[in-house]
PDB file of N, CA and C in Angstrom:
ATOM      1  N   UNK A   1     -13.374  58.073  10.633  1.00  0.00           N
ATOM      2  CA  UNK A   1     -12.503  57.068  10.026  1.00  0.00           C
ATOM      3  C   UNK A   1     -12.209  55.935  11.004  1.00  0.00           C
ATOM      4  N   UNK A   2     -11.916  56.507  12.330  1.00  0.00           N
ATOM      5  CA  UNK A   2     -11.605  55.632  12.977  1.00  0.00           C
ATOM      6  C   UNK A   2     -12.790  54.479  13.700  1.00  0.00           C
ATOM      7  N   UNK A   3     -13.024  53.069  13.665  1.00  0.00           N
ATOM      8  CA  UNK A   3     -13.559  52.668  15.059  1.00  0.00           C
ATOM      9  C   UNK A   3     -12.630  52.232  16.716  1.00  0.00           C
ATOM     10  N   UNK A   4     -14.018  52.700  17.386  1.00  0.00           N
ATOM     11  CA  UNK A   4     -13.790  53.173  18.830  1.00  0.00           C
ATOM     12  C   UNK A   4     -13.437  51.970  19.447  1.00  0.00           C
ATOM     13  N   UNK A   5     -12.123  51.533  20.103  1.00  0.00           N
ATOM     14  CA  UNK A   5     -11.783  49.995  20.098  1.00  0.00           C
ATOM     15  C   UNK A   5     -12.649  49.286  21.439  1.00  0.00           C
ATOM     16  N   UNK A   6     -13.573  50.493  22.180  1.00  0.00           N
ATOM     17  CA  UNK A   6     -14.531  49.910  22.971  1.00  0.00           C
ATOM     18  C   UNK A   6     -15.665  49.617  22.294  1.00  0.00           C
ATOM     19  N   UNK A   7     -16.013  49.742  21.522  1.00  0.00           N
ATOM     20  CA  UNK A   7     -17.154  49.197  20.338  1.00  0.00           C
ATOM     21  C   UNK A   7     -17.351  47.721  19.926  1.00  0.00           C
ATOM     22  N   UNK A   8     -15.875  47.181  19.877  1.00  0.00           N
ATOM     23  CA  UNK A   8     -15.802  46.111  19.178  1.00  0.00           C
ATOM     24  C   UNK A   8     -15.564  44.849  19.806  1.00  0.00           C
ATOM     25  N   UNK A   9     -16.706  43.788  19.680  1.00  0.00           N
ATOM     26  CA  UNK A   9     -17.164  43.129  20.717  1.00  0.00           C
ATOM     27  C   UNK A   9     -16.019  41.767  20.772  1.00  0.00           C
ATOM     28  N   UNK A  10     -15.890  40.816  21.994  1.00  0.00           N
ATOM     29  CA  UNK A  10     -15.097  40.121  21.056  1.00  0.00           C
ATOM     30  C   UNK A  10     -15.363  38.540  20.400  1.00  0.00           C
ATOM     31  N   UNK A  11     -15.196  38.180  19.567  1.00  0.00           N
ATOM     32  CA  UNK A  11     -15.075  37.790  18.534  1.00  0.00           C
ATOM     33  C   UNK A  11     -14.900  38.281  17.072  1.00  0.00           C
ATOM     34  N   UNK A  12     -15.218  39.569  17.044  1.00  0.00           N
ATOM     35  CA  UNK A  12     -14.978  40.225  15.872  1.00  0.00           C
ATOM     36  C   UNK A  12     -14.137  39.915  14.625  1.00  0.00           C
ATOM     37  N   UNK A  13     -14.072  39.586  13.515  1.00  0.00           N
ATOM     38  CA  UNK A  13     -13.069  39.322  13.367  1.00  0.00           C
ATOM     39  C   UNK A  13     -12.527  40.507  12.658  1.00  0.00           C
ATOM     40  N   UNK A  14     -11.142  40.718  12.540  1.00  0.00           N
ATOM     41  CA  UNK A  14     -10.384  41.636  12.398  1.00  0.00           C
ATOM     42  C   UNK A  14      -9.177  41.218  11.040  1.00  0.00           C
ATOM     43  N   UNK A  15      -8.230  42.143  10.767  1.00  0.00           N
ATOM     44  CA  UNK A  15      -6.719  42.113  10.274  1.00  0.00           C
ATOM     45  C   UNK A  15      -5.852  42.606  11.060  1.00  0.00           C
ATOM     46  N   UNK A  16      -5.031  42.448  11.022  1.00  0.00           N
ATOM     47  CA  UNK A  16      -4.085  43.412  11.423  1.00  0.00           C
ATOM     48  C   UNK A  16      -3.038  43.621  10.940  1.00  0.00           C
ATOM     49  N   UNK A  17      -2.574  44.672  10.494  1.00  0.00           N
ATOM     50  CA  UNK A  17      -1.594  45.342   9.601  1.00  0.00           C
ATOM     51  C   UNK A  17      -0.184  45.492  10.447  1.00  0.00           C
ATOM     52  N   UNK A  18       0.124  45.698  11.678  1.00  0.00           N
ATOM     53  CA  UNK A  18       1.106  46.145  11.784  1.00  0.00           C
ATOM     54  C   UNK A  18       0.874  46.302  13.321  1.00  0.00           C
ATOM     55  N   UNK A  19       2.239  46.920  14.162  1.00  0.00           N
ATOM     56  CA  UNK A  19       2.285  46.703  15.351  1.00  0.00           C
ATOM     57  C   UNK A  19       3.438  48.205  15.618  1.00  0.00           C
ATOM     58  N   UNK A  20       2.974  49.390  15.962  1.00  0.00           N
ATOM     59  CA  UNK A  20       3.717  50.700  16.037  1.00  0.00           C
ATOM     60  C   UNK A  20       4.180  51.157  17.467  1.00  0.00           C
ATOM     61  N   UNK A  21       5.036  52.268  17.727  1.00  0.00           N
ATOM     62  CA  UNK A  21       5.111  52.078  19.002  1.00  0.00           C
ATOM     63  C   UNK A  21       4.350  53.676  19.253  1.00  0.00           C
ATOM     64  N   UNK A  22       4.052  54.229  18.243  1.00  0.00           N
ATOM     65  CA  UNK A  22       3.232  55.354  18.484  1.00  0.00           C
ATOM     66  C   UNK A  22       1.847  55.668  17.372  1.00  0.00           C
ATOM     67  N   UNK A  23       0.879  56.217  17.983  1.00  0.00           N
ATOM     68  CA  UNK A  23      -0.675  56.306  17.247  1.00  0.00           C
ATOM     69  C   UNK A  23      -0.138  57.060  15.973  1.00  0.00           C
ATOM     70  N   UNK A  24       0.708  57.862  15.934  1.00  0.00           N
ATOM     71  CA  UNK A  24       1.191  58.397  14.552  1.00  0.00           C
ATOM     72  C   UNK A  24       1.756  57.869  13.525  1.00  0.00           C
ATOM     73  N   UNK A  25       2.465  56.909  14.203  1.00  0.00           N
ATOM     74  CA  UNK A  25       3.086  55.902  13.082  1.00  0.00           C
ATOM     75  C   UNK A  25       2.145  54.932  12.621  1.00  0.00           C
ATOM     76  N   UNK A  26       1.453  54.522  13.053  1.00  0.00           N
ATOM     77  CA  UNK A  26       0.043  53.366  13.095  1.00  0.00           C
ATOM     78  C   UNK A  26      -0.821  54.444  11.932  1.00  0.00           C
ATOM     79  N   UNK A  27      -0.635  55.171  12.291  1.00  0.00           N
ATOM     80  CA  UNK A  27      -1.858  56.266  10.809  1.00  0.00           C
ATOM     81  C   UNK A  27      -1.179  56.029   9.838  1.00  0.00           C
ATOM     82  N   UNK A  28       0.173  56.990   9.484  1.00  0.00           N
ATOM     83  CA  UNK A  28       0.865  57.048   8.315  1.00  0.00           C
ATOM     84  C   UNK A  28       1.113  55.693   8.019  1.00  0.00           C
ATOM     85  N   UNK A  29       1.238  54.666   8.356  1.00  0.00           N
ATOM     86  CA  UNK A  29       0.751  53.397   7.834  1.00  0.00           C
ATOM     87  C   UNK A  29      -0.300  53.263   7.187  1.00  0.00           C
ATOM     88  N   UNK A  30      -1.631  53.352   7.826  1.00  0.00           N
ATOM     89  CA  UNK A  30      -2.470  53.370   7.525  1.00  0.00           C
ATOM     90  C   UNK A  30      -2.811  54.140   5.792  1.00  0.00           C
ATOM     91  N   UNK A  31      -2.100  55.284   5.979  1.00  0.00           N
ATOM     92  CA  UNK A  31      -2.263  56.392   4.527  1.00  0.00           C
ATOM     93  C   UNK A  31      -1.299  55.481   3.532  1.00  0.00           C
ATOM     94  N   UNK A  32      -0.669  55.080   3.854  1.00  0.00           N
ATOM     95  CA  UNK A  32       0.464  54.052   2.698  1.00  0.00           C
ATOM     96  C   UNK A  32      -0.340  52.702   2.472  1.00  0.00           C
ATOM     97  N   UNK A  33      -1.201  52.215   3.475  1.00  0.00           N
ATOM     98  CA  UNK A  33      -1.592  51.352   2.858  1.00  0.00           C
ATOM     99  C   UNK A  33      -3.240  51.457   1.761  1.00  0.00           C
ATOM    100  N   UNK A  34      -3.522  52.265   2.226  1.00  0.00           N
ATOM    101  CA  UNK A  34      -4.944  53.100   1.205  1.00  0.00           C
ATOM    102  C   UNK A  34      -4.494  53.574   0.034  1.00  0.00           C
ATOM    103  N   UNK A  35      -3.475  53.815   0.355  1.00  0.00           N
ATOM    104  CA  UNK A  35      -3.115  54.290  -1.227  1.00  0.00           C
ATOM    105  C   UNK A  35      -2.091  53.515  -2.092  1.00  0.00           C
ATOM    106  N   UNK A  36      -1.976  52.379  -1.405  1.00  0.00           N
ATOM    107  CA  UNK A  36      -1.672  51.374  -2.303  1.00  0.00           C
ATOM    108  C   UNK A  36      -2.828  50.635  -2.565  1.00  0.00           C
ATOM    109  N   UNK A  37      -3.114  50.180  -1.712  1.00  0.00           N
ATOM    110  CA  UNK A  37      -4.011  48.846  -2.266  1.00  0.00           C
ATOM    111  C   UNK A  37      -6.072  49.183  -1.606  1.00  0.00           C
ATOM    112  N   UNK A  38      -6.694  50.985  -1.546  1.00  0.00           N
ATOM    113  CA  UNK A  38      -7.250  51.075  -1.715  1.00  0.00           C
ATOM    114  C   UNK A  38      -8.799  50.238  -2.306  1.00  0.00           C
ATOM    115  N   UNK A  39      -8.338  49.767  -3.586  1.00  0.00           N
ATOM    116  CA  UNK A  39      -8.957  49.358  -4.045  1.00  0.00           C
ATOM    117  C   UNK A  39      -9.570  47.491  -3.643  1.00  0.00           C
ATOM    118  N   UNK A  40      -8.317  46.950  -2.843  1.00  0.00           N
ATOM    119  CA  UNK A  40      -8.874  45.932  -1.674  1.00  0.00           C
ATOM    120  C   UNK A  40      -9.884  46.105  -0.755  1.00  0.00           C
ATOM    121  N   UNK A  41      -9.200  47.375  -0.062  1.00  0.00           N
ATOM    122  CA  UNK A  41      -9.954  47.567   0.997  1.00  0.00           C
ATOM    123  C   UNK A  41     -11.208  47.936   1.635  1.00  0.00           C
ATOM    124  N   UNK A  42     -11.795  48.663   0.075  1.00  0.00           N
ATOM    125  CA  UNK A  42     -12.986  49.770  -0.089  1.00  0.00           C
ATOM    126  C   UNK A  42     -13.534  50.143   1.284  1.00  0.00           C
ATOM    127  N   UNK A  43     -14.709  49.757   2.048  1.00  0.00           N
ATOM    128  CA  UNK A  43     -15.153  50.812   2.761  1.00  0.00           C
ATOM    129  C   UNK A  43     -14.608  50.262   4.551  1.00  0.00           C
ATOM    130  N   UNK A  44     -13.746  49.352   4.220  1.00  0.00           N
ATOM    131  CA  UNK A  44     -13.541  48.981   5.741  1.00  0.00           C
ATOM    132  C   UNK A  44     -13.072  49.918   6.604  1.00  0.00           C
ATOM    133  N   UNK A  45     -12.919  50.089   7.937  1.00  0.00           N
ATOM    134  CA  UNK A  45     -12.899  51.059   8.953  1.00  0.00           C
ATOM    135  C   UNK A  45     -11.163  50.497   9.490  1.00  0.00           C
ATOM    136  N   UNK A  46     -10.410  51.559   9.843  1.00  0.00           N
ATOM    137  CA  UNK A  46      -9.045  51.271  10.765  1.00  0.00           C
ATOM    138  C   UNK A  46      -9.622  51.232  11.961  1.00  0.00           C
ATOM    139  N   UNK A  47      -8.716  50.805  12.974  1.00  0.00           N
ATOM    140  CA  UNK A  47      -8.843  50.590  14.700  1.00  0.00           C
ATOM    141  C   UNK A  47      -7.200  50.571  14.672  1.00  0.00           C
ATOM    142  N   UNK A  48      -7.069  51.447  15.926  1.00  0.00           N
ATOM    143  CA  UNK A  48      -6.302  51.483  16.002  1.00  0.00           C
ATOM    144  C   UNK A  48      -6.105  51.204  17.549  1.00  0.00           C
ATOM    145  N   UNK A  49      -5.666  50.481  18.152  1.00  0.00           N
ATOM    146  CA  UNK A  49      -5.894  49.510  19.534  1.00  0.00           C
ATOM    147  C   UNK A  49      -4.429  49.910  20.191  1.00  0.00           C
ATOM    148  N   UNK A  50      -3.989  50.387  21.834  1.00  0.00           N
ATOM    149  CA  UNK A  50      -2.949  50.997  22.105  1.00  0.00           C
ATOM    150  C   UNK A  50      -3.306  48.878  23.379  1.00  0.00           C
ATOM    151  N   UNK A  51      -2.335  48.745  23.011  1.00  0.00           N
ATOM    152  CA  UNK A  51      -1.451  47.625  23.974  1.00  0.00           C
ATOM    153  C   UNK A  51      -0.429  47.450  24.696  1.00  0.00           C
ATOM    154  N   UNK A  52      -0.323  46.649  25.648  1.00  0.00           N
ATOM    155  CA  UNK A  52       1.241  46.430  26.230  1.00  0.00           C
ATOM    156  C   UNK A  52       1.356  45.410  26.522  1.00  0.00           C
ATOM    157  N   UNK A  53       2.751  45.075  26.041  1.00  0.00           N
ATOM    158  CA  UNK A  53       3.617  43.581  26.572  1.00  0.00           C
ATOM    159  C   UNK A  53       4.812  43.613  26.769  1.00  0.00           C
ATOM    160  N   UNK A  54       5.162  42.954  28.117  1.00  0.00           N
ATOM    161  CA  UNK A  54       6.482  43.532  28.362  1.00  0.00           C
ATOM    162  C   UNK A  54       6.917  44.045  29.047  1.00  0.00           C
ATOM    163  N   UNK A  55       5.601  45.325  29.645  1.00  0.00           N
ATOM    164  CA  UNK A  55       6.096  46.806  30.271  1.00  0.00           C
ATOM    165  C   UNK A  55       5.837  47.582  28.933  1.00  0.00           C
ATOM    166  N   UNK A  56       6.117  47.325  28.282  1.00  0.00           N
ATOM    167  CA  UNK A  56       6.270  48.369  27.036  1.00  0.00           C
ATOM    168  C   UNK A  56       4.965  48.412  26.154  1.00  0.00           C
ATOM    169  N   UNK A  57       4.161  49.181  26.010  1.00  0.00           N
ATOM    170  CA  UNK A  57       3.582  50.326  25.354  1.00  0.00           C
ATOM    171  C   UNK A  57       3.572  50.329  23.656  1.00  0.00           C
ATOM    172  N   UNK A  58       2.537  49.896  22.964  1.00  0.00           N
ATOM    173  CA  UNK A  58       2.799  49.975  21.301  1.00  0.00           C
ATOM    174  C   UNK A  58       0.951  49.828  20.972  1.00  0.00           C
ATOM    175  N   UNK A  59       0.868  50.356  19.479  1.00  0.00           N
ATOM    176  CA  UNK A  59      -0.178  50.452  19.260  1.00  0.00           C
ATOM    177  C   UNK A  59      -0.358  49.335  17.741  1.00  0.00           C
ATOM    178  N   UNK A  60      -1.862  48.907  17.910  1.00  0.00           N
ATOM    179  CA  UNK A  60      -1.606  47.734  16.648  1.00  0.00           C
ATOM    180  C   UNK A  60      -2.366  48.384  15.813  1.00  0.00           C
ATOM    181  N   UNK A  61      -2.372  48.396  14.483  1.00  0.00           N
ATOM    182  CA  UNK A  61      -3.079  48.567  13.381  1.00  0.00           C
ATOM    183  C   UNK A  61      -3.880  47.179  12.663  1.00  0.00           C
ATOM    184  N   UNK A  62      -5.241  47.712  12.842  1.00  0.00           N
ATOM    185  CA  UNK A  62      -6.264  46.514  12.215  1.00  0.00           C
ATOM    186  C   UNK A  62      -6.691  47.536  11.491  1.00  0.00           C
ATOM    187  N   UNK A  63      -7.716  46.177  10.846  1.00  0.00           N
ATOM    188  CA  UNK A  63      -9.110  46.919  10.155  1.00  0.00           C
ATOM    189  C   UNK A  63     -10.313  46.195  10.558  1.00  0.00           C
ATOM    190  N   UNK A  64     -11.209  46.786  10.308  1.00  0.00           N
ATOM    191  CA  UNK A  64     -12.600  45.958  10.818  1.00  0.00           C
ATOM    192  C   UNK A  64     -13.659  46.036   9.723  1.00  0.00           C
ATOM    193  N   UNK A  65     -14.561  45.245   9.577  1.00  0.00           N
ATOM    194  CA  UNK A  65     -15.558  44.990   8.199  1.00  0.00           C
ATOM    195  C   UNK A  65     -15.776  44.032   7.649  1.00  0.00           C
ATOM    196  N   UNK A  66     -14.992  42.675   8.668  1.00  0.00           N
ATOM    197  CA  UNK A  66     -15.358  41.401   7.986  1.00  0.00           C
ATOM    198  C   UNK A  66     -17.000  40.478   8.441  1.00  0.00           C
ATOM    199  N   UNK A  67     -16.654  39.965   7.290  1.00  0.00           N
ATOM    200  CA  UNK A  67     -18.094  39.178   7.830  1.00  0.00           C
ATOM    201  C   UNK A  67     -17.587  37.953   8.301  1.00  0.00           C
ATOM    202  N   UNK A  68     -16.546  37.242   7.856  1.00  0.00           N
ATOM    203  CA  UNK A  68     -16.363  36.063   8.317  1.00  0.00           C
ATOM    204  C   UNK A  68     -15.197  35.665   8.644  1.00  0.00           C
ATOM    205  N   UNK A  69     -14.044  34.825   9.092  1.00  0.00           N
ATOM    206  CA  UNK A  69     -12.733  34.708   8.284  1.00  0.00           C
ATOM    207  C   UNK A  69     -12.478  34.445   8.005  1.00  0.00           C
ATOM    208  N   UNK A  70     -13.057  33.849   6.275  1.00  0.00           N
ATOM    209  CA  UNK A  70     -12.584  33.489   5.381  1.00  0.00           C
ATOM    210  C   UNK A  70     -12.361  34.727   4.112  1.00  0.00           C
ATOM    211  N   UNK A  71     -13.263  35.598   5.259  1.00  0.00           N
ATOM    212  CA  UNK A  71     -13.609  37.024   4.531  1.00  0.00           C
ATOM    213  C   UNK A  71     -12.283  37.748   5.129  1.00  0.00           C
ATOM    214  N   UNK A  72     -11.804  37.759   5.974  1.00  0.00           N
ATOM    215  CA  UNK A  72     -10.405  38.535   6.055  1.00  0.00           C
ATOM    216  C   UNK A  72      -9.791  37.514   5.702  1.00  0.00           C
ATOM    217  N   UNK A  73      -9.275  36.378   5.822  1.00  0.00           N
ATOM    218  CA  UNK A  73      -7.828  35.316   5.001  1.00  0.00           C
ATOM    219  C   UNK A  73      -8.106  36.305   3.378  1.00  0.00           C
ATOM    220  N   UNK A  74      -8.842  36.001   2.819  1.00  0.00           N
ATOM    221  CA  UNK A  74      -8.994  36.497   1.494  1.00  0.00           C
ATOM    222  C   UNK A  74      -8.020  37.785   1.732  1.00  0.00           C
ATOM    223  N   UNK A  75      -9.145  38.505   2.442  1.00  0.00           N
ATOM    224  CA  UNK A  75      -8.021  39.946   2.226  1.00  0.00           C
ATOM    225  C   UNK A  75      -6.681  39.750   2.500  1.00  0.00           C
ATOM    226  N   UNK A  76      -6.327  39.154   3.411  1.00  0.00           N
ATOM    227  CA  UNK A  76      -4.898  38.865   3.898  1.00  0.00           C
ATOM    228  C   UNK A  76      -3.838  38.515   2.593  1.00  0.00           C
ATOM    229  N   UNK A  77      -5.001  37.611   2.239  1.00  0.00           N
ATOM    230  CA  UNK A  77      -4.297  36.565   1.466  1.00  0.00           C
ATOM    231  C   UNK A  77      -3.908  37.827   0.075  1.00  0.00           C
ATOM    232  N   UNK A  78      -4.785  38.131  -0.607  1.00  0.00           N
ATOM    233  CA  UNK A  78      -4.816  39.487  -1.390  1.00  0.00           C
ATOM    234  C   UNK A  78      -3.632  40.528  -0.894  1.00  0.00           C
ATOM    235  N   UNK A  79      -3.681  40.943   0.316  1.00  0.00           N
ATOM    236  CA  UNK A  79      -2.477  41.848   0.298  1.00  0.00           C
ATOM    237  C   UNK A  79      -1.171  41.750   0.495  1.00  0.00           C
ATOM    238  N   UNK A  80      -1.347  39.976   0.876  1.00  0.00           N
ATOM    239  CA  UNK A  80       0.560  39.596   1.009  1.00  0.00           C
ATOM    240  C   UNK A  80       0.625  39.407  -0.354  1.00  0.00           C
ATOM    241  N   UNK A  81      -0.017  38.975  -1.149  1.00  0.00           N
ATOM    242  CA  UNK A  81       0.591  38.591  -2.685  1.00  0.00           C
ATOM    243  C   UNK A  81       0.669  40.093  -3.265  1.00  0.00           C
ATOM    244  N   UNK A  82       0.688  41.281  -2.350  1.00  0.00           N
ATOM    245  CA  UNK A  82       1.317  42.662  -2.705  1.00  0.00           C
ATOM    246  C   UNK A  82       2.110  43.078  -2.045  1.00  0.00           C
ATOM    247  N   UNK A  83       2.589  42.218  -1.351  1.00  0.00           N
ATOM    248  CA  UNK A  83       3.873  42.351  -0.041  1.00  0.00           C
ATOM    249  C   UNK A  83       3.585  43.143   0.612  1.00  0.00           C
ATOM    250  N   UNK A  84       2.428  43.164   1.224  1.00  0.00           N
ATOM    251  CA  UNK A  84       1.624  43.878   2.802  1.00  0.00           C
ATOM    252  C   UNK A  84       1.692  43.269   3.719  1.00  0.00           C
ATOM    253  N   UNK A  85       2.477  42.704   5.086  1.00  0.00           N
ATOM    254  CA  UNK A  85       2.105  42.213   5.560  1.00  0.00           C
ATOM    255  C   UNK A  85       0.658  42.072   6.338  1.00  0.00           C
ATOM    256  N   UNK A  86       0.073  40.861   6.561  1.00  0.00           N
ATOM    257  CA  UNK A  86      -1.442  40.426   7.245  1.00  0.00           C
ATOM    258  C   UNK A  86      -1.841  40.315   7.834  1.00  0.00           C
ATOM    259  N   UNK A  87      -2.024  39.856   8.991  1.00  0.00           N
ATOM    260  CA  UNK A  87      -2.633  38.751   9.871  1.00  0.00           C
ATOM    261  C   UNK A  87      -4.232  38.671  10.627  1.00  0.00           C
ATOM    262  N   UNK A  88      -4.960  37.766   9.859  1.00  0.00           N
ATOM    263  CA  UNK A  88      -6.640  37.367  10.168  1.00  0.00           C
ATOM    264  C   UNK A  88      -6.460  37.084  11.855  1.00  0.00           C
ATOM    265  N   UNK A  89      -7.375  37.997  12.750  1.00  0.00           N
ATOM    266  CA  UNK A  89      -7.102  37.988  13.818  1.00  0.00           C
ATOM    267  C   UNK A  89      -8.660  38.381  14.521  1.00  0.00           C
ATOM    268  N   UNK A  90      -9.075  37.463  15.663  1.00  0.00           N
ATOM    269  CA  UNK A  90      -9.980  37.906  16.117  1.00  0.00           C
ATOM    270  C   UNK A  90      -9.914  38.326  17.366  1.00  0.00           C
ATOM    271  N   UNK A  91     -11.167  39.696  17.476  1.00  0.00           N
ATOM    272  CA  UNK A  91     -10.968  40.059  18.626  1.00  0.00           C
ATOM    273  C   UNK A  91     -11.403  39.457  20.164  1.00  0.00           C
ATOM    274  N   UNK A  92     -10.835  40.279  21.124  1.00  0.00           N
ATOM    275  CA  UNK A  92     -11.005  39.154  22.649  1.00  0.00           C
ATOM    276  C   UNK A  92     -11.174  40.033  23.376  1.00  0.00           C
TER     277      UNK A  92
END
């Protein structure tokens, strides 16, 4: 399910769903958002990327599977008009 966040080269482009302060909370996100809006998302892959700013320690929730980004805005754009928050983000 998951991709390996050393895999992903950068420019990639990405989403990102959310910003957790633990890999567990970043999943069960993940399961709330598949089973809402599933049918957006079909076969795209989660990443789940552990960061720090601050000093402090948090993990972000993306997805990966775009081809372009006009190809994630769409999705973005698609899941805020379901009150998901979005954000079209590429990787670095």
């Amino acid at each position: 399910l998951d991709v390996d966040p050393s895999t992903v080269l950068a420019g990639t482009r990405l989403v990102q769903l959310g910003a957790f302060d633990d890999r567990e909370a970043a999943i069960k996100e993940w399961v709330i958002i598949m089973d809402r809006h599933g049918d957006l998302i079909g076969a795209r892959k989660r990443l789940i990327q552990e960061a720090e700013s601050g000093g402090r320690s948090f993990y972000r929730l993306r997805m990966v599977g775009f081809e372009s980004l006009s190809d994630s805005r769409r999705l973005c754009s698609a899941l805020l008009a379901r009150g998901t928050p979005c954000i079209p983000v590429t990787a670095r």
